[in-house]
PDB file of N, CA and C in Angstrom:
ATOM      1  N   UNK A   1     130.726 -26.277 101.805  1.00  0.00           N
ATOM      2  CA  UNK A   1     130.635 -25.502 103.018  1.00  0.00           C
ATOM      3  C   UNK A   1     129.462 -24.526 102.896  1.00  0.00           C
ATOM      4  N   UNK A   2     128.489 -24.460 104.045  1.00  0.00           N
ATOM      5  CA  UNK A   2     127.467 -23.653 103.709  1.00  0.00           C
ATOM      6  C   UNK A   2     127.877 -22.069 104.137  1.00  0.00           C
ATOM      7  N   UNK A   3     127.191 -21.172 103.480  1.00  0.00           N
ATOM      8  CA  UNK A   3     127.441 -19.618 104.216  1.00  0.00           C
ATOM      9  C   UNK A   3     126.501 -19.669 105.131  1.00  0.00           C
ATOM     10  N   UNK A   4     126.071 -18.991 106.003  1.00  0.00           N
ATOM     11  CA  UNK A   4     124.636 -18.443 106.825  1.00  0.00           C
ATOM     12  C   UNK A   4     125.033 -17.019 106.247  1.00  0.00           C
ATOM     13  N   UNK A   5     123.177 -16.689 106.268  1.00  0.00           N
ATOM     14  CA  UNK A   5     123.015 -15.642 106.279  1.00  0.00           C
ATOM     15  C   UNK A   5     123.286 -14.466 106.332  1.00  0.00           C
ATOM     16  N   UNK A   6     123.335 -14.437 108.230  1.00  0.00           N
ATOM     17  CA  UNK A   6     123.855 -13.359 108.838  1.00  0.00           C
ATOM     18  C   UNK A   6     125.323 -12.917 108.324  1.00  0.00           C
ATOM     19  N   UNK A   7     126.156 -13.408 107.500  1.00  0.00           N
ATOM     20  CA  UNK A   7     127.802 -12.985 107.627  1.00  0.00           C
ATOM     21  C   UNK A   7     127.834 -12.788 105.889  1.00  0.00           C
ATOM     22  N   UNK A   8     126.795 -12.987 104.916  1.00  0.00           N
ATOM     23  CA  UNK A   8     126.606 -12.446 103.571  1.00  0.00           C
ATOM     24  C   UNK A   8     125.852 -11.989 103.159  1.00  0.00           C
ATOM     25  N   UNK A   9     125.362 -10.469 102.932  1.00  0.00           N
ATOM     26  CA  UNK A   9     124.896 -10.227 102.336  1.00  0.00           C
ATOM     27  C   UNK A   9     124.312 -10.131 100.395  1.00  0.00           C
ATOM     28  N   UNK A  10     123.156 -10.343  99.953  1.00  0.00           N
ATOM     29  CA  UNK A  10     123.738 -10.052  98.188  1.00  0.00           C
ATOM     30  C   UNK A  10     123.552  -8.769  97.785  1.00  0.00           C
ATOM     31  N   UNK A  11     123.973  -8.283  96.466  1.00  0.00           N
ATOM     32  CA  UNK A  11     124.494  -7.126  95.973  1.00  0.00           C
ATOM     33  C   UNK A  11     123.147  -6.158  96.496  1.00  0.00           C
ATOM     34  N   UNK A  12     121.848  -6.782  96.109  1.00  0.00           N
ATOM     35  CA  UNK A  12     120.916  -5.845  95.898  1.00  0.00           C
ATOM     36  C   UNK A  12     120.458  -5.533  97.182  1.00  0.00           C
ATOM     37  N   UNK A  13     121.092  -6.278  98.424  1.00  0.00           N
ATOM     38  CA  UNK A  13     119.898  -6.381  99.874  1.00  0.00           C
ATOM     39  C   UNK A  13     120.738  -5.240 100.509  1.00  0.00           C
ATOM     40  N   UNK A  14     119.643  -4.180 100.933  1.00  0.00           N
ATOM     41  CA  UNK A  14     120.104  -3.818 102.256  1.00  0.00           C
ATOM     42  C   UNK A  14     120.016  -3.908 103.616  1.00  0.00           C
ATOM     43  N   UNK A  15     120.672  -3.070 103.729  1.00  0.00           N
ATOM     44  CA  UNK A  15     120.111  -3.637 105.445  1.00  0.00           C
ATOM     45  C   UNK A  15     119.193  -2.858 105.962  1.00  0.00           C
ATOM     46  N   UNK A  16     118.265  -3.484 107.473  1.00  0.00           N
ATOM     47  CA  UNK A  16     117.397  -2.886 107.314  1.00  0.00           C
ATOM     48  C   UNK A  16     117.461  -1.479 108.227  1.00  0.00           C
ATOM     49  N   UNK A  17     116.266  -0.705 108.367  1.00  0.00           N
ATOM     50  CA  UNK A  17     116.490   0.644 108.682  1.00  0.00           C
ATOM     51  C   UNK A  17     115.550   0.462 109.846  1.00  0.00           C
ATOM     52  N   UNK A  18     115.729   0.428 111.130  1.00  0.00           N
ATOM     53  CA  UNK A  18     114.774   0.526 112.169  1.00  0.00           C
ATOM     54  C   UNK A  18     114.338   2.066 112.314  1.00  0.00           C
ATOM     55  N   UNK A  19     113.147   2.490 111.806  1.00  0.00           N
ATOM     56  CA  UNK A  19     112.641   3.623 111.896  1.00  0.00           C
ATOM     57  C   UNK A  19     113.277   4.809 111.370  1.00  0.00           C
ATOM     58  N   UNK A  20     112.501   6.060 111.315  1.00  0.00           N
ATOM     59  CA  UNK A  20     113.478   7.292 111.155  1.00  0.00           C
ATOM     60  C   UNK A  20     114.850   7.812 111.737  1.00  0.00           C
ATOM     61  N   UNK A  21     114.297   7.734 113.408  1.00  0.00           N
ATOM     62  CA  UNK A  21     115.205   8.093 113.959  1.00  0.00           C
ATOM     63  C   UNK A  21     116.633   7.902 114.013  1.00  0.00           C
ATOM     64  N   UNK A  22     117.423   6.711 112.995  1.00  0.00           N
ATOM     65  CA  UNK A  22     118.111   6.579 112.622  1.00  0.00           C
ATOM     66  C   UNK A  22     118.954   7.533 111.170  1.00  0.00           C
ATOM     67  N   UNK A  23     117.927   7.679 110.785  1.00  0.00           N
ATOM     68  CA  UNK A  23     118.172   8.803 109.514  1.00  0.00           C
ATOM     69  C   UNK A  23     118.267  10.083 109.407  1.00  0.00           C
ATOM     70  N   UNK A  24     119.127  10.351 108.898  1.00  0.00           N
ATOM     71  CA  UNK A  24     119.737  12.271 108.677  1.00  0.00           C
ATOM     72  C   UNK A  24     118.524  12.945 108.123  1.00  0.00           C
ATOM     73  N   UNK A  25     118.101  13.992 108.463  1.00  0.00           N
ATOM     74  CA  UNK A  25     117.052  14.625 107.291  1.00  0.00           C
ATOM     75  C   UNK A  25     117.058  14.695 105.770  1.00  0.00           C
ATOM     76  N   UNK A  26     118.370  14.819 105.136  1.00  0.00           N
ATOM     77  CA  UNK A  26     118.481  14.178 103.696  1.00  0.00           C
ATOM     78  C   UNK A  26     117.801  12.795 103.890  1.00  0.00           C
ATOM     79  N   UNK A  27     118.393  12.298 104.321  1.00  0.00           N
ATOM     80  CA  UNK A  27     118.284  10.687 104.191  1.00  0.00           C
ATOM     81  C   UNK A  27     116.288  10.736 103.804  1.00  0.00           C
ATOM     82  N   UNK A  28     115.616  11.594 105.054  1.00  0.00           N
ATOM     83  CA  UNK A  28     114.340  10.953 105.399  1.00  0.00           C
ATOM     84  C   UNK A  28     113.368  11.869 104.331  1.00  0.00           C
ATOM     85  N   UNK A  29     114.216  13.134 103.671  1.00  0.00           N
ATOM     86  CA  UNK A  29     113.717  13.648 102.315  1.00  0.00           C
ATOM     87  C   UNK A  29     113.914  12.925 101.111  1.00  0.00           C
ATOM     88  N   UNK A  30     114.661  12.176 100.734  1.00  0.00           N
ATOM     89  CA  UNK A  30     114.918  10.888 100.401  1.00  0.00           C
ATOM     90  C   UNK A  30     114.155   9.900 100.193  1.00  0.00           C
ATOM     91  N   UNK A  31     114.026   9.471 101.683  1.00  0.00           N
ATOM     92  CA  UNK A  31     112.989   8.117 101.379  1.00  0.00           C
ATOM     93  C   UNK A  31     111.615   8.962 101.153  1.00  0.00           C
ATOM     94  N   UNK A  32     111.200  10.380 101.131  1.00  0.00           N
ATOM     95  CA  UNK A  32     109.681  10.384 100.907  1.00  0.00           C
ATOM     96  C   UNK A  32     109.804  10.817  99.730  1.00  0.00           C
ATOM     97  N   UNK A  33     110.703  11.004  99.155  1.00  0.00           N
ATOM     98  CA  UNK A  33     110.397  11.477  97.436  1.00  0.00           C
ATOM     99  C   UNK A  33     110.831  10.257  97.065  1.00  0.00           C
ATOM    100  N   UNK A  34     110.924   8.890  97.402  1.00  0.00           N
ATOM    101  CA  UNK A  34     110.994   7.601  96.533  1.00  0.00           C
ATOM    102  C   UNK A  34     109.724   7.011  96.777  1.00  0.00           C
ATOM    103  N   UNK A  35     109.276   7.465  97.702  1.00  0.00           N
ATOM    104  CA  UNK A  35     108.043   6.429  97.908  1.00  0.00           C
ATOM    105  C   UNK A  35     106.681   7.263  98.253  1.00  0.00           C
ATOM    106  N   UNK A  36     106.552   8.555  96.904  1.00  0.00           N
ATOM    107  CA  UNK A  36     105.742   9.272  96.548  1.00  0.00           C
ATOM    108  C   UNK A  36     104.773  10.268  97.849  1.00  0.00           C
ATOM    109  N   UNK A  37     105.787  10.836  98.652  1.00  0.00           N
ATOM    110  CA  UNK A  37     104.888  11.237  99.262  1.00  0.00           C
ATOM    111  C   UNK A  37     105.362  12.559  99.767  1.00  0.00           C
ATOM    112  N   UNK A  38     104.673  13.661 100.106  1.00  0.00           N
ATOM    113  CA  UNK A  38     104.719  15.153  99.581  1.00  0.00           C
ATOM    114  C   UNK A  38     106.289  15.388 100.713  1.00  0.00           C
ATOM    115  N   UNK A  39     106.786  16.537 100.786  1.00  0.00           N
ATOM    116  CA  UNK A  39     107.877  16.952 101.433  1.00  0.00           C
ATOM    117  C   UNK A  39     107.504  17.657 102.249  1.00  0.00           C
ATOM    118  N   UNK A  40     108.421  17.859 103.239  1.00  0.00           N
ATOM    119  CA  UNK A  40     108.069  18.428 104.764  1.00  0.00           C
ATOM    120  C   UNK A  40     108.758  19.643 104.750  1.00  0.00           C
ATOM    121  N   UNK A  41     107.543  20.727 104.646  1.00  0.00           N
ATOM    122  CA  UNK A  41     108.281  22.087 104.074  1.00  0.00           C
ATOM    123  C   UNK A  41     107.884  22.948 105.120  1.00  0.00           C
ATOM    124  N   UNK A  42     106.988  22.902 106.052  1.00  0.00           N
ATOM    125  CA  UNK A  42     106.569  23.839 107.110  1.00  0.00           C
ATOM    126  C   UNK A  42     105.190  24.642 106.296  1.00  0.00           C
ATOM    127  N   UNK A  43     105.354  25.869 106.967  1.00  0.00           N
ATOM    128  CA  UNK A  43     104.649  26.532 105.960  1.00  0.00           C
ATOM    129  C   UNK A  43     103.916  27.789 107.233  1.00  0.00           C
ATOM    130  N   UNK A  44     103.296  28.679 106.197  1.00  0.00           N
ATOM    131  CA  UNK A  44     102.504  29.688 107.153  1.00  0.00           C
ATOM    132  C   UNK A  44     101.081  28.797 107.909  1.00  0.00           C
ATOM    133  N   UNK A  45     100.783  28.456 107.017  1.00  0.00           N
ATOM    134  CA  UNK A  45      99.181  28.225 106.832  1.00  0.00           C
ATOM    135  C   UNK A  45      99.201  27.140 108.446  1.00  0.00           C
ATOM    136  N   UNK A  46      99.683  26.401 108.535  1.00  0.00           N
ATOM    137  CA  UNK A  46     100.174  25.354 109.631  1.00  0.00           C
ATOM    138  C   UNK A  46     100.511  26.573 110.782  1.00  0.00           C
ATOM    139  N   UNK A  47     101.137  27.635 111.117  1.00  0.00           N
ATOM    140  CA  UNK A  47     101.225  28.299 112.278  1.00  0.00           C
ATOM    141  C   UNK A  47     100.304  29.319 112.252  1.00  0.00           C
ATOM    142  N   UNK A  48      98.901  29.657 110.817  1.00  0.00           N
ATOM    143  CA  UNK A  48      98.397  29.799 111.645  1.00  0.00           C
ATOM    144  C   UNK A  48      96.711  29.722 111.961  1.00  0.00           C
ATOM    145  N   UNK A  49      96.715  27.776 111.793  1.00  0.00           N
ATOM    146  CA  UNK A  49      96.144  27.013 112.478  1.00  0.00           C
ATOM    147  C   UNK A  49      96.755  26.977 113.814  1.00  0.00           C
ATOM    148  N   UNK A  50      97.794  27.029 114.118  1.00  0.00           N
ATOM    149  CA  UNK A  50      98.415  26.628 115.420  1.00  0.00           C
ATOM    150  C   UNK A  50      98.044  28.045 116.214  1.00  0.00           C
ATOM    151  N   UNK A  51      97.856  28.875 115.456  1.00  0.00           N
ATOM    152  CA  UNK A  51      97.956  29.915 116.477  1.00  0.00           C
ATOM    153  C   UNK A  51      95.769  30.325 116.878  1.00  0.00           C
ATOM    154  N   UNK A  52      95.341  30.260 115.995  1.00  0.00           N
ATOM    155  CA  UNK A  52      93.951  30.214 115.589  1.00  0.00           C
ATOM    156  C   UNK A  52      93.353  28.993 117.098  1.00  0.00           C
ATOM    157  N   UNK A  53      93.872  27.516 116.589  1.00  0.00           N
ATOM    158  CA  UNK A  53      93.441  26.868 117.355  1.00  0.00           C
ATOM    159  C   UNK A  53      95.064  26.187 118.443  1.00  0.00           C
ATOM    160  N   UNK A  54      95.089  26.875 119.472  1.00  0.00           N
ATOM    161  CA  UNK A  54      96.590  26.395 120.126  1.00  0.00           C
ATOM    162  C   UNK A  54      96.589  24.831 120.256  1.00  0.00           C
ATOM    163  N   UNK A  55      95.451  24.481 121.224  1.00  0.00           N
ATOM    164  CA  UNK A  55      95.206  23.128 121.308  1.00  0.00           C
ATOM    165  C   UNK A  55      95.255  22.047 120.388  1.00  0.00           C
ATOM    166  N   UNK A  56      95.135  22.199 119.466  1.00  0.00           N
ATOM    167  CA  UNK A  56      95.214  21.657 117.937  1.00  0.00           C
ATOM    168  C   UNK A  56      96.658  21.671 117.837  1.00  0.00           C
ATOM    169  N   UNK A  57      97.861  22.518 117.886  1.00  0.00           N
ATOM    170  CA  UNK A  57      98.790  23.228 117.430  1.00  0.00           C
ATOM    171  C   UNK A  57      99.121  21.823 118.070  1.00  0.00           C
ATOM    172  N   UNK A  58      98.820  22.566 119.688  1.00  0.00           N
ATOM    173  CA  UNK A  58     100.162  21.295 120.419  1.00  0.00           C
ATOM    174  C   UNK A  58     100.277  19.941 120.164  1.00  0.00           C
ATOM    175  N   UNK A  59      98.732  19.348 120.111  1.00  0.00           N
ATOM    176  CA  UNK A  59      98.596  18.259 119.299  1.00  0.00           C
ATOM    177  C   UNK A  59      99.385  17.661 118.007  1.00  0.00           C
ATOM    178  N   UNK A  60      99.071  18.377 116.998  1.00  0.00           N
ATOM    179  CA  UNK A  60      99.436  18.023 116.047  1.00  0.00           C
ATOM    180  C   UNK A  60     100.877  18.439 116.299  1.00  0.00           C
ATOM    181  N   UNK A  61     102.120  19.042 116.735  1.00  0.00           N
ATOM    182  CA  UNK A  61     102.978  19.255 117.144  1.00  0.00           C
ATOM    183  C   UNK A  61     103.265  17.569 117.929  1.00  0.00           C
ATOM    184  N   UNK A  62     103.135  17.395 119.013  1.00  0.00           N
ATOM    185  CA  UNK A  62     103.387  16.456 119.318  1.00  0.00           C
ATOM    186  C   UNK A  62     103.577  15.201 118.252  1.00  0.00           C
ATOM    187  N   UNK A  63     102.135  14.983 117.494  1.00  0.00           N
ATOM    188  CA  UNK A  63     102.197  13.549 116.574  1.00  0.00           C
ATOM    189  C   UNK A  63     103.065  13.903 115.415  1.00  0.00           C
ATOM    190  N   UNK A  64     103.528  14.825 114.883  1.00  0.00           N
ATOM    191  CA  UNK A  64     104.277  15.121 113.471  1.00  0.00           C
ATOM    192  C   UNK A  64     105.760  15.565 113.928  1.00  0.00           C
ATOM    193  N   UNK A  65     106.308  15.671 115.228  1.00  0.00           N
ATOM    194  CA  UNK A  65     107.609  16.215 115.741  1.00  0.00           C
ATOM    195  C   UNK A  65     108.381  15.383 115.096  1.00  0.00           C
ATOM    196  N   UNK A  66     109.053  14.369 115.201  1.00  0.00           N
ATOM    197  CA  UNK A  66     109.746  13.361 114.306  1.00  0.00           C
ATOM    198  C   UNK A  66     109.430  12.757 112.658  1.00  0.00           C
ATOM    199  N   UNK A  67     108.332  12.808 112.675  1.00  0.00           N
ATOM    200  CA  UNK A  67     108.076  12.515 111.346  1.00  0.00           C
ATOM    201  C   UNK A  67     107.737  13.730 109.966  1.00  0.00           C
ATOM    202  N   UNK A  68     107.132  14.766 110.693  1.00  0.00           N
ATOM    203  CA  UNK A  68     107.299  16.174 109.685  1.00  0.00           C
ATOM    204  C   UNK A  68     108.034  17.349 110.954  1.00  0.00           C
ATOM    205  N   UNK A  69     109.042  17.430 110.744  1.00  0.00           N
ATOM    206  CA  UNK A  69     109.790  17.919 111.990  1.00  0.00           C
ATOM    207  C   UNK A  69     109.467  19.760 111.133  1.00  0.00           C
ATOM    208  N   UNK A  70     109.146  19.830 109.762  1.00  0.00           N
ATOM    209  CA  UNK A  70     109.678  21.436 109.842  1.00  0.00           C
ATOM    210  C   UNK A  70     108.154  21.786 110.129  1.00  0.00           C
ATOM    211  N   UNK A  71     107.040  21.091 109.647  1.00  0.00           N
ATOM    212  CA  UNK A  71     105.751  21.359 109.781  1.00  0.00           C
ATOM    213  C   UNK A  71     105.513  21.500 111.330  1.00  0.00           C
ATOM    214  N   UNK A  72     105.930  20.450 112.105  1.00  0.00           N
ATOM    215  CA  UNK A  72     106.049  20.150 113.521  1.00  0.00           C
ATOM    216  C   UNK A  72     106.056  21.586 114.224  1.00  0.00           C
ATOM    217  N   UNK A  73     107.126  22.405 113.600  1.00  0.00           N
ATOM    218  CA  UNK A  73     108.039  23.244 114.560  1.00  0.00           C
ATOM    219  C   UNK A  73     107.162  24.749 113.920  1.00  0.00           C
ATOM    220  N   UNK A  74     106.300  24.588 112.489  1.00  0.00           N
ATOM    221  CA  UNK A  74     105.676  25.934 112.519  1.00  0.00           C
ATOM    222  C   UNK A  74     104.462  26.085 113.332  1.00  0.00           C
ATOM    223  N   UNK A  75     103.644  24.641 113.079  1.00  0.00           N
ATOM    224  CA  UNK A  75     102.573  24.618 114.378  1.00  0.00           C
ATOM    225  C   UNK A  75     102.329  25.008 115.626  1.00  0.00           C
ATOM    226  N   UNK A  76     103.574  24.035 116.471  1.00  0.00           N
ATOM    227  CA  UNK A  76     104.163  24.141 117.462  1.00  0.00           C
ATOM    228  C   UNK A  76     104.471  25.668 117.220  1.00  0.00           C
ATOM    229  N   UNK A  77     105.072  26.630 116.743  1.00  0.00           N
ATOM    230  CA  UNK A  77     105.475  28.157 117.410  1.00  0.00           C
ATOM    231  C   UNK A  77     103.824  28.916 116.764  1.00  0.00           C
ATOM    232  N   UNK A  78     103.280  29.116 115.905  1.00  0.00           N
ATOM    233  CA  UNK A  78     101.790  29.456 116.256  1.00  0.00           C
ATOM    234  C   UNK A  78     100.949  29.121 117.169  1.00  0.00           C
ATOM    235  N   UNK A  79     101.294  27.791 118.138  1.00  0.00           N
ATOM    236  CA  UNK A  79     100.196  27.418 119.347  1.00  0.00           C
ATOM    237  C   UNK A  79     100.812  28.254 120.373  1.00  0.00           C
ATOM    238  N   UNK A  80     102.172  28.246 120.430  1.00  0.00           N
ATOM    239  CA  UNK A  80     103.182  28.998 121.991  1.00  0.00           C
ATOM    240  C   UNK A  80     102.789  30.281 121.817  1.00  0.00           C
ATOM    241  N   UNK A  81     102.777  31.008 120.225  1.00  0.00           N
ATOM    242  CA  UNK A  81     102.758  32.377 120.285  1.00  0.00           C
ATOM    243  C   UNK A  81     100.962  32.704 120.862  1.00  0.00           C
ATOM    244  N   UNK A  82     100.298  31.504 120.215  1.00  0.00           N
ATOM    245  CA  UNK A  82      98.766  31.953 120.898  1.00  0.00           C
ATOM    246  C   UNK A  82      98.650  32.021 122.253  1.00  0.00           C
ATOM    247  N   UNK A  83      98.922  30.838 122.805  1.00  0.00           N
ATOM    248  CA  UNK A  83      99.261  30.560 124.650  1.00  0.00           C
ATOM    249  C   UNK A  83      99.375  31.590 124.716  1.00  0.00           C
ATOM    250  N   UNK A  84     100.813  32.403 124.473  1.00  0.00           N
ATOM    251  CA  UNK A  84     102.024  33.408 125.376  1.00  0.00           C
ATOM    252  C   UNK A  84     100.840  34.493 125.307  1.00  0.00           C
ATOM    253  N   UNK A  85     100.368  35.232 123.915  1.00  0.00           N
ATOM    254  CA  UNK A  85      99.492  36.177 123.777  1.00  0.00           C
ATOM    255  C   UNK A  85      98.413  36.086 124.834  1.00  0.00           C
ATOM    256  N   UNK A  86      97.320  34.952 124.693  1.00  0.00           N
ATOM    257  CA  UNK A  86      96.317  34.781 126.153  1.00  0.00           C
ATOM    258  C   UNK A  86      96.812  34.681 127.177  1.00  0.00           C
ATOM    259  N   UNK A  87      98.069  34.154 127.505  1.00  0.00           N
ATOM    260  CA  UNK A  87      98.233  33.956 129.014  1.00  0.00           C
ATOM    261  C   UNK A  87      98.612  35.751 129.461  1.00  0.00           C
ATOM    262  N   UNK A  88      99.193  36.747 128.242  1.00  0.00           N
ATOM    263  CA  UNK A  88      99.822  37.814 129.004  1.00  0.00           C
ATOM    264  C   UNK A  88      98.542  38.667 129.006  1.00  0.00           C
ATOM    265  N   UNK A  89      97.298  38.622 128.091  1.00  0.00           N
ATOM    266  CA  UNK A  89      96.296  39.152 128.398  1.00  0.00           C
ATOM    267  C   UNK A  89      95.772  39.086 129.758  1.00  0.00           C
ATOM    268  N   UNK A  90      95.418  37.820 129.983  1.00  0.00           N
ATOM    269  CA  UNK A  90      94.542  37.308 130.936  1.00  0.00           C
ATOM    270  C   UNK A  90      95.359  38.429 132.076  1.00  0.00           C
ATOM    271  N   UNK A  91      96.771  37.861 132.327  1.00  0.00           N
ATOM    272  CA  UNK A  91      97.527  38.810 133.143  1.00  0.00           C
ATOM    273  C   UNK A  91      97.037  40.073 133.702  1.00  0.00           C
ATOM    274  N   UNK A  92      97.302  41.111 132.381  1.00  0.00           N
ATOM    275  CA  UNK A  92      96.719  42.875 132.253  1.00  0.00           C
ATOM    276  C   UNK A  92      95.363  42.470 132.607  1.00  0.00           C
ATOM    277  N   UNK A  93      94.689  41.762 131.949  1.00  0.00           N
ATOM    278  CA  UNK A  93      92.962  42.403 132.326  1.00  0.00           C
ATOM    279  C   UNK A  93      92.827  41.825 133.848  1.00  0.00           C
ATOM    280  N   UNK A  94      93.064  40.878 134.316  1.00  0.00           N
ATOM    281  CA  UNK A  94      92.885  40.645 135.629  1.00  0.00           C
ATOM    282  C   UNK A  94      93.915  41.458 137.014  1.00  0.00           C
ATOM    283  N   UNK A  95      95.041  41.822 136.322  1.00  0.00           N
ATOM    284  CA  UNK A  95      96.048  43.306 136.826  1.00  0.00           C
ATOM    285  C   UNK A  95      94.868  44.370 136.620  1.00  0.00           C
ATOM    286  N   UNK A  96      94.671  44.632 136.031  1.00  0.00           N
ATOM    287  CA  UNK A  96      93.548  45.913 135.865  1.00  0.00           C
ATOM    288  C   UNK A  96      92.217  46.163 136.762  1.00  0.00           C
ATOM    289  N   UNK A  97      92.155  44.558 136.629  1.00  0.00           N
ATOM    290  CA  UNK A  97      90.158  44.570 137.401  1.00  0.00           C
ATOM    291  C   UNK A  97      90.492  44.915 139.004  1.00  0.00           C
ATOM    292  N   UNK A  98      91.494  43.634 139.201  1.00  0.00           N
ATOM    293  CA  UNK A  98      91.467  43.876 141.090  1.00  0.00           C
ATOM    294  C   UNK A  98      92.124  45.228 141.343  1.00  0.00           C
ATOM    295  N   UNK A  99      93.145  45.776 140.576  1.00  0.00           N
ATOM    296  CA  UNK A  99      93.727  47.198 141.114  1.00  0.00           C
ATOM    297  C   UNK A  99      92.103  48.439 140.812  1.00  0.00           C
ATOM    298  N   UNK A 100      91.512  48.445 140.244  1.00  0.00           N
ATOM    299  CA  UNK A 100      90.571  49.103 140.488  1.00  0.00           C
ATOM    300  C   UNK A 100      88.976  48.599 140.989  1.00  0.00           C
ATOM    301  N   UNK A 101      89.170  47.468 141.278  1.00  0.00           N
ATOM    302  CA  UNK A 101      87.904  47.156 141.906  1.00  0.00           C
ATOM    303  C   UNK A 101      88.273  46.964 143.356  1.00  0.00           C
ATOM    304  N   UNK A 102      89.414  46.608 144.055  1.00  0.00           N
ATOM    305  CA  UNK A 102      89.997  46.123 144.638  1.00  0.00           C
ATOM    306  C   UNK A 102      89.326  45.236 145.417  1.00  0.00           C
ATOM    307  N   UNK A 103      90.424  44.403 146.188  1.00  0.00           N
ATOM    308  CA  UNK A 103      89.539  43.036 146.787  1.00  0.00           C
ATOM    309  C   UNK A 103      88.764  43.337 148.052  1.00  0.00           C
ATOM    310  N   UNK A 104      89.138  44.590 148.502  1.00  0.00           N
ATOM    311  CA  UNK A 104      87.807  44.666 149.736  1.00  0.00           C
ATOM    312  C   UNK A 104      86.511  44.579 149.243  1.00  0.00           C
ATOM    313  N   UNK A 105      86.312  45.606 148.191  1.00  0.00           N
ATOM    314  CA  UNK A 105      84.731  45.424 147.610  1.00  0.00           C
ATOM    315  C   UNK A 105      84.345  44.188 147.091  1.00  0.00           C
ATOM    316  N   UNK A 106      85.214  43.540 146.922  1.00  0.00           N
ATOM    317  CA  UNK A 106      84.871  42.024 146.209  1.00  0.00           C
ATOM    318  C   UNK A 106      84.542  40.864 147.056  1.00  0.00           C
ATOM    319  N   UNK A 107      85.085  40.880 148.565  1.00  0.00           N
ATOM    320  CA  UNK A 107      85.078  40.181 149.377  1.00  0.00           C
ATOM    321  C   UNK A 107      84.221  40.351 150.564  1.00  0.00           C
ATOM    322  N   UNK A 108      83.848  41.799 150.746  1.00  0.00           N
ATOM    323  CA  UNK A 108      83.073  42.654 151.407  1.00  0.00           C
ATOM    324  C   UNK A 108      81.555  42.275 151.572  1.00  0.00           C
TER     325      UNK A 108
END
């Protein structure tokens, strides 16, 4: 009687793993310290590139979110904290200009 495949596995096979997203964060610290490759620790230096260059931040935020999720998330908050900082500037200095220049003289 033959077996197939599909209904035996042998001792040594596993099964297979469709991507990360299946895997616990142990799990995916795990597979990168078996298959030599550095750990996903975050860090300063990463937020603040992110904050230095935002555009960069979000970027690299986007491509590393699932695959270096703690690095992901220091980038990502050095690019928001740069944004938030320029966007509330821009705010005050342009609050400032029209309340004392006001828009009649500007339009005048």
């Amino acid at each position: 009687m033959a077996e197939t495949t599909n209904t035996v596995l042998e001792k040594n096979e596993e099964p297979e793993i469709l991507g990360d997203e299946a895997l616990s964060p142990e799990a995916i610290r795990l597979k990168r310290a078996e298959n030599g490759q550095k750990p996903d620790n975050g860090g300063c230096l990463w937020a603040l590139l992110g904050l230095l260059f935002p555009y960069v931040g979000v970027i690299l935020w986007l491509l590393w979110r699932k695959e270096n999720p703690k690095t992901a998330e220091s980038v990502g908050k050095g690019a928001l904290i740069s944004i938030l900082f320029v966007s509330i500037f821009v705010l005050i200095f342009f609050g400032i200009f029209f309340t004392n220049v006001g828009l009649k003289s500007i339009f005048a």
